[in-house]
N, C-alpha and C. Protein backbone atom coordinates (compact mmCIF):
# COMPACT_ATOMS: atom_id res chain seq x y z
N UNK A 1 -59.76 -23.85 16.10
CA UNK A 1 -58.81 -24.48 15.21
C UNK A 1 -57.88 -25.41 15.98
N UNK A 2 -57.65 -24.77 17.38
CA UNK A 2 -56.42 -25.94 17.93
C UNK A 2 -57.52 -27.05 18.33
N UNK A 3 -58.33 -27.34 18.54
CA UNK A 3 -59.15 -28.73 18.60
C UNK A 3 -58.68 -29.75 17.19
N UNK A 4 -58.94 -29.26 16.11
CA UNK A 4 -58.77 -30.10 14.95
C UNK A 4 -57.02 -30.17 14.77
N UNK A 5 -55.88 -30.10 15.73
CA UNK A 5 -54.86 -30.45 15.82
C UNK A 5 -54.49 -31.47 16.48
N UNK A 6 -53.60 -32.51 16.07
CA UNK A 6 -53.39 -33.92 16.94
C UNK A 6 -52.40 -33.20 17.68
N UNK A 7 -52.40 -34.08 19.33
CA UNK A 7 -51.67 -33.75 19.96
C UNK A 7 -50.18 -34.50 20.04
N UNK A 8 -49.37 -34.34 20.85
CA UNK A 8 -47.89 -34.91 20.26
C UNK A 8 -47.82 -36.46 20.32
N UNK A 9 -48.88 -37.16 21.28
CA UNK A 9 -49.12 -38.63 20.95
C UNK A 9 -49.52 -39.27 19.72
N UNK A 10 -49.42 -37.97 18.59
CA UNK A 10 -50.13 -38.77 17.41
C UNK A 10 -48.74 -38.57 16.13
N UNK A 11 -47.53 -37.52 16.66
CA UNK A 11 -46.45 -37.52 16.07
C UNK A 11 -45.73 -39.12 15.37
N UNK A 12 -45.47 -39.00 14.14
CA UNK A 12 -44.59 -40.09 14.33
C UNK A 12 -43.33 -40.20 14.79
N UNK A 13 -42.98 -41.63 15.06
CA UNK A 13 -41.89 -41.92 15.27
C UNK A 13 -40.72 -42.54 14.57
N UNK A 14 -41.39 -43.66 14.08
CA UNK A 14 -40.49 -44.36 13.60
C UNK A 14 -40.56 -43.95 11.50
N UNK A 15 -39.62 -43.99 10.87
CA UNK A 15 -39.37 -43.89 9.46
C UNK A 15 -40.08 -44.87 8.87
N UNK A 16 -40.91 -44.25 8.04
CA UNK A 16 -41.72 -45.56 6.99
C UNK A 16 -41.02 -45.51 5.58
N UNK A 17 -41.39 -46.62 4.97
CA UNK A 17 -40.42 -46.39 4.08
C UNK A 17 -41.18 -47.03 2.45
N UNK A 18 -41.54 -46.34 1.76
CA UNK A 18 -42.59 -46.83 0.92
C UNK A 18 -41.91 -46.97 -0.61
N UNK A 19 -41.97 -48.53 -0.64
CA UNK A 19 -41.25 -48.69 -2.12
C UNK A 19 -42.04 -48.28 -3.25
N UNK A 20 -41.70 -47.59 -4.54
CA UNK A 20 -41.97 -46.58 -5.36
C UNK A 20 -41.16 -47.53 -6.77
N UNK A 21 -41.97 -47.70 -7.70
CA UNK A 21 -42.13 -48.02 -9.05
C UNK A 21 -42.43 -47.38 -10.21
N UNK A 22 -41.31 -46.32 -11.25
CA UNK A 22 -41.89 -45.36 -11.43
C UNK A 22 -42.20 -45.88 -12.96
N UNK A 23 -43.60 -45.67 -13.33
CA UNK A 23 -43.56 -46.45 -14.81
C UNK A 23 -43.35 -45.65 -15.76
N UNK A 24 -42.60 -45.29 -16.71
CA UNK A 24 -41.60 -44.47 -17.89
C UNK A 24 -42.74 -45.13 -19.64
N UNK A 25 -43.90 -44.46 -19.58
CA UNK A 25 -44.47 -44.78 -20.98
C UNK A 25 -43.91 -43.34 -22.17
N UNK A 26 -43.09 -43.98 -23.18
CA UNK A 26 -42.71 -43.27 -24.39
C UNK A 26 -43.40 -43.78 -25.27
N UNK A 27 -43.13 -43.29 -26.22
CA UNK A 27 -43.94 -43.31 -27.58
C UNK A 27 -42.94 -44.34 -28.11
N UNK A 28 -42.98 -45.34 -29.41
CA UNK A 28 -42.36 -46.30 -29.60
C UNK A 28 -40.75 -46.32 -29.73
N UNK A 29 -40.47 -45.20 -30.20
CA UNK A 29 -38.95 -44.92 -30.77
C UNK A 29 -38.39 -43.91 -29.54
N UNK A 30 -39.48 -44.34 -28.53
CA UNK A 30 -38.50 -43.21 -27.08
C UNK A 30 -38.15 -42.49 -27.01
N UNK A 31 -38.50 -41.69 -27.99
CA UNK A 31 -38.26 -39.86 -28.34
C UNK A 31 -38.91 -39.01 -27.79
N UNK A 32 -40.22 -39.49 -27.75
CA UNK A 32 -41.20 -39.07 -26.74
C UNK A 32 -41.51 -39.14 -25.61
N UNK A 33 -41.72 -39.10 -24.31
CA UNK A 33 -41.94 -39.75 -23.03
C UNK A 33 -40.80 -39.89 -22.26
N UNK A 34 -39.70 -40.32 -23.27
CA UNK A 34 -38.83 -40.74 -21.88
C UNK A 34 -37.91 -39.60 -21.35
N UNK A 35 -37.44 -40.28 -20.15
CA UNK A 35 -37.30 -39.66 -18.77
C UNK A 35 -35.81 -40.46 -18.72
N UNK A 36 -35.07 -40.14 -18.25
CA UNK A 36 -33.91 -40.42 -17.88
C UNK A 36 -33.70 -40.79 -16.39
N UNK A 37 -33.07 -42.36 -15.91
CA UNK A 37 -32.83 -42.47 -15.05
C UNK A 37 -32.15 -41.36 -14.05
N UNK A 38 -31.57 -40.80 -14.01
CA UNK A 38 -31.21 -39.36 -13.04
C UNK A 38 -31.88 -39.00 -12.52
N UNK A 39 -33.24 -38.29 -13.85
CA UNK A 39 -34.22 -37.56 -13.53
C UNK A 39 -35.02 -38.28 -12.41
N UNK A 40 -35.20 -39.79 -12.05
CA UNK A 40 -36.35 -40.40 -11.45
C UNK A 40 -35.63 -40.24 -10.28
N UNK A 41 -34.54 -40.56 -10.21
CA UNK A 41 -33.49 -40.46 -8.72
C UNK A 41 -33.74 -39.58 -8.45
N UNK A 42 -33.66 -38.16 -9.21
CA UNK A 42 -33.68 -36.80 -8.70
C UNK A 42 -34.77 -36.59 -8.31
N UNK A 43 -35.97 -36.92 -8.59
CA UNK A 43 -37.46 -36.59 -8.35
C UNK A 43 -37.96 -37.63 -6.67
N UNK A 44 -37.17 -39.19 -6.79
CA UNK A 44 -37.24 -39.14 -5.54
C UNK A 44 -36.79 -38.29 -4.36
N UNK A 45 -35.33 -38.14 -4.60
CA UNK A 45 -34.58 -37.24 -3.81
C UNK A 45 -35.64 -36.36 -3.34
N UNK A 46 -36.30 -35.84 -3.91
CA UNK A 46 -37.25 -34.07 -4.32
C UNK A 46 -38.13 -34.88 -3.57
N UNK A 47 -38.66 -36.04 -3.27
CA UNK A 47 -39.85 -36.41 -2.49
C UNK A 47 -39.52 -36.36 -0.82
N UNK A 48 -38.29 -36.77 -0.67
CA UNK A 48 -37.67 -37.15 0.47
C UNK A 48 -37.27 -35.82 0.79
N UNK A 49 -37.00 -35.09 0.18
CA UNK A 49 -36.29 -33.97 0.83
C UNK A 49 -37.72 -33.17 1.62
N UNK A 50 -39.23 -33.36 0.79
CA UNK A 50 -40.30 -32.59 1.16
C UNK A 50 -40.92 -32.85 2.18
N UNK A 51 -40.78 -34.52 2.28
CA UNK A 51 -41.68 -35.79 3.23
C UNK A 51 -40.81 -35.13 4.72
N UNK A 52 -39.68 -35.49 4.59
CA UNK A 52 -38.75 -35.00 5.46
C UNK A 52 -38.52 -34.00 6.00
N UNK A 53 -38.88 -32.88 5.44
CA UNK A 53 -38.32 -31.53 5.79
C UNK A 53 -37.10 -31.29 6.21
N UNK A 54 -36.00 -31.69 5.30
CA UNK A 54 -34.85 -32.06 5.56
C UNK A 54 -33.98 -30.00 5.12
N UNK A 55 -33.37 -29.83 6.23
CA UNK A 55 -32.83 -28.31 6.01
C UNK A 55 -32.08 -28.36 4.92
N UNK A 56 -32.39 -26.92 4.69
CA UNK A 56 -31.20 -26.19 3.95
C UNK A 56 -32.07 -26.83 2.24
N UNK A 57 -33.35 -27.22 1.94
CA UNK A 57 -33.78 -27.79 1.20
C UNK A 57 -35.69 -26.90 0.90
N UNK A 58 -36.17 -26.85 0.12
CA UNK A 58 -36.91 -26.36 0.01
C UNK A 58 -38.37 -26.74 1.06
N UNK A 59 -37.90 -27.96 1.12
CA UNK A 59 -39.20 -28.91 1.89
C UNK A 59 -38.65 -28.41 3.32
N UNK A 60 -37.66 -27.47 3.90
CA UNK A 60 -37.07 -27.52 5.42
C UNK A 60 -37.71 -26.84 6.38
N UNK A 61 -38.54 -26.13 5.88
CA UNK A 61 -39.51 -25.20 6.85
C UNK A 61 -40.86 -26.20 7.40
N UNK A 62 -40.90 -27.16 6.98
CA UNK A 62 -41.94 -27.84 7.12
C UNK A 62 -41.60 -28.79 8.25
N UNK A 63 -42.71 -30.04 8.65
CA UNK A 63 -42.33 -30.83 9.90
C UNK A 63 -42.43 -32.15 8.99
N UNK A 64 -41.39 -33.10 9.83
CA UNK A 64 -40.97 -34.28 9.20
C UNK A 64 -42.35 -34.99 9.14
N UNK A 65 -42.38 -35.93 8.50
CA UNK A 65 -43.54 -36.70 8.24
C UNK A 65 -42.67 -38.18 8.68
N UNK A 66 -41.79 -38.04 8.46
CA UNK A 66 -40.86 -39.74 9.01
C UNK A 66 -41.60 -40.93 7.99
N UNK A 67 -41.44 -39.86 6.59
CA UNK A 67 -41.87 -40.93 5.60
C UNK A 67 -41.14 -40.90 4.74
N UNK A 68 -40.61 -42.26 4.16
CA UNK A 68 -39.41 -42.29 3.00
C UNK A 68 -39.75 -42.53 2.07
N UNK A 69 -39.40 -42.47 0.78
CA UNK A 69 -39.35 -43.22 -0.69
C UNK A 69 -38.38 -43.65 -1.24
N UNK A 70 -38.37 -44.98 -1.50
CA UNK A 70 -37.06 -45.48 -2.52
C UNK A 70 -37.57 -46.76 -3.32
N UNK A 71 -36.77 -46.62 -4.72
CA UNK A 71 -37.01 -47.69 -5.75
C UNK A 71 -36.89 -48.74 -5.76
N UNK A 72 -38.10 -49.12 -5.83
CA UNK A 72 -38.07 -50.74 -5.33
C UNK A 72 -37.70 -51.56 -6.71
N UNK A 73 -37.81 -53.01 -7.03
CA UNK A 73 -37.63 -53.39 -7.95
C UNK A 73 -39.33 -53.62 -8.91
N UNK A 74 -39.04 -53.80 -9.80
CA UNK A 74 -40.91 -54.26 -10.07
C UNK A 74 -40.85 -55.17 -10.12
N UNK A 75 -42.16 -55.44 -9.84
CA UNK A 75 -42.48 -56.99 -9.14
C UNK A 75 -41.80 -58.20 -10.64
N UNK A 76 -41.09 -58.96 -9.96
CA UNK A 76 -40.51 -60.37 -10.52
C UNK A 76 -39.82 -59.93 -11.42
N UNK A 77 -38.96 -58.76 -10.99
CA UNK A 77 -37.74 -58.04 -11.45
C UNK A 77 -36.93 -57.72 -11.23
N UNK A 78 -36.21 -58.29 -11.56
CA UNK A 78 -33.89 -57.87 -10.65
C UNK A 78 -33.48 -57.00 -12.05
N UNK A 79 -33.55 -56.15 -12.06
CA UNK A 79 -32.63 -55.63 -13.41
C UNK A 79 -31.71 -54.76 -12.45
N UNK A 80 -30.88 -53.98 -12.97
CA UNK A 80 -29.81 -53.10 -12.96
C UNK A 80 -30.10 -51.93 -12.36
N UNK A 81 -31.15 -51.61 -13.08
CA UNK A 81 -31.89 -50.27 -13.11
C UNK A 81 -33.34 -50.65 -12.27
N UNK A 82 -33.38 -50.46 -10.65
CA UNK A 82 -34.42 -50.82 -10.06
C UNK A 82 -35.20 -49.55 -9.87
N UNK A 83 -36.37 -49.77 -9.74
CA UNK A 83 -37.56 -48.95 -9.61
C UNK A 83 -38.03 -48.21 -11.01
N UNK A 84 -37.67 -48.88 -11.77
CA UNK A 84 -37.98 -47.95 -13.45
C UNK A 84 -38.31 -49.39 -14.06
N UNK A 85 -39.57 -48.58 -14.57
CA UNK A 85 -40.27 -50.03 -15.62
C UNK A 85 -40.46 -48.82 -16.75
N UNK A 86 -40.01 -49.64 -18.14
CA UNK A 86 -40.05 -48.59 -19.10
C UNK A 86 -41.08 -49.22 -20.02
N UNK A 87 -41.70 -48.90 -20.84
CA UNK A 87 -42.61 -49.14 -22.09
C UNK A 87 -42.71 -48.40 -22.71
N UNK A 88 -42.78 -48.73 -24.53
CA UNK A 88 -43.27 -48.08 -24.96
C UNK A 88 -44.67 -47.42 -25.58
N UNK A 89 -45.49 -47.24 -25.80
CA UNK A 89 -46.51 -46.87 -26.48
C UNK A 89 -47.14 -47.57 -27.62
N UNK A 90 -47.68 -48.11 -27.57
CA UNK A 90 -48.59 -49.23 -28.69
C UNK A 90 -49.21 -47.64 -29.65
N UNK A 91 -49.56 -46.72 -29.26
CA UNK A 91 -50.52 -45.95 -29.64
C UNK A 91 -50.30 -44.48 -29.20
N UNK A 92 -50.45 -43.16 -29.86
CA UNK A 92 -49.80 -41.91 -29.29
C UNK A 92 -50.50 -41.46 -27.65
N UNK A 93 -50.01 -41.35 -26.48
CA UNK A 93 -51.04 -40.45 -25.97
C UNK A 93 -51.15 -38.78 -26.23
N UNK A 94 -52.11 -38.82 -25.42
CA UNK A 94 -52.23 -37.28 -25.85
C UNK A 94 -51.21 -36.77 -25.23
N UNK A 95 -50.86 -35.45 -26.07
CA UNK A 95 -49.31 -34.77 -25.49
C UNK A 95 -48.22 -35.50 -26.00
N UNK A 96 -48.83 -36.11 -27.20
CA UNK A 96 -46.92 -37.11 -27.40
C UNK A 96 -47.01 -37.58 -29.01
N UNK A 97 -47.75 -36.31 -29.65
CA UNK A 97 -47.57 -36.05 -31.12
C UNK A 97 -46.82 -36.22 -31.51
């Protein structure tokens, strides 16, 4: 088993940092589907805290990956609210009776 382990030359180093677009599909009247900006912040947070293994956090027992996530804008988009593209639903999906 220690053969199929990289040795510490294969550790990273430097922080990557991977922009994240989270797409928010509701049903037409947004009763359905949607997600609340908080919630998407909070769910990055929850990525970073795991990627990271940042203490005192559920992801802390683990080894850093020196990989980030944060909300980028969508493409040929400045709004307010970056990294959230919202739509609604032309049509029900399943799970959104």
């Amino acid at each position: 088993m220690d053969s199929t382990v990289p040795g510490p030359q294969w550790l990273p180093v430097a922080v990557r940092r991977i922009p994240v677009v989270v797409h928010v599909v509701a049903d037409s009247a947004c009763s359905n589907g949607n997600v609340s900006d908080a919630l998407v912040h909070s769910q990055i947070a929850v990525l970073n805290e795991d990627f990271r293994a940042l203490a005192g956090t559920p992801g802390g027992s683990g080894v850093d990956s020196k990989i980030e996530f944060f909300l980028a804008y969508p493409s040929g988009q400045r709004r307010a609210v970056r990294g959230c593209r919202r739509s609604g639903a032309r049509r029900t999906l399943p799970g959104m009776a």
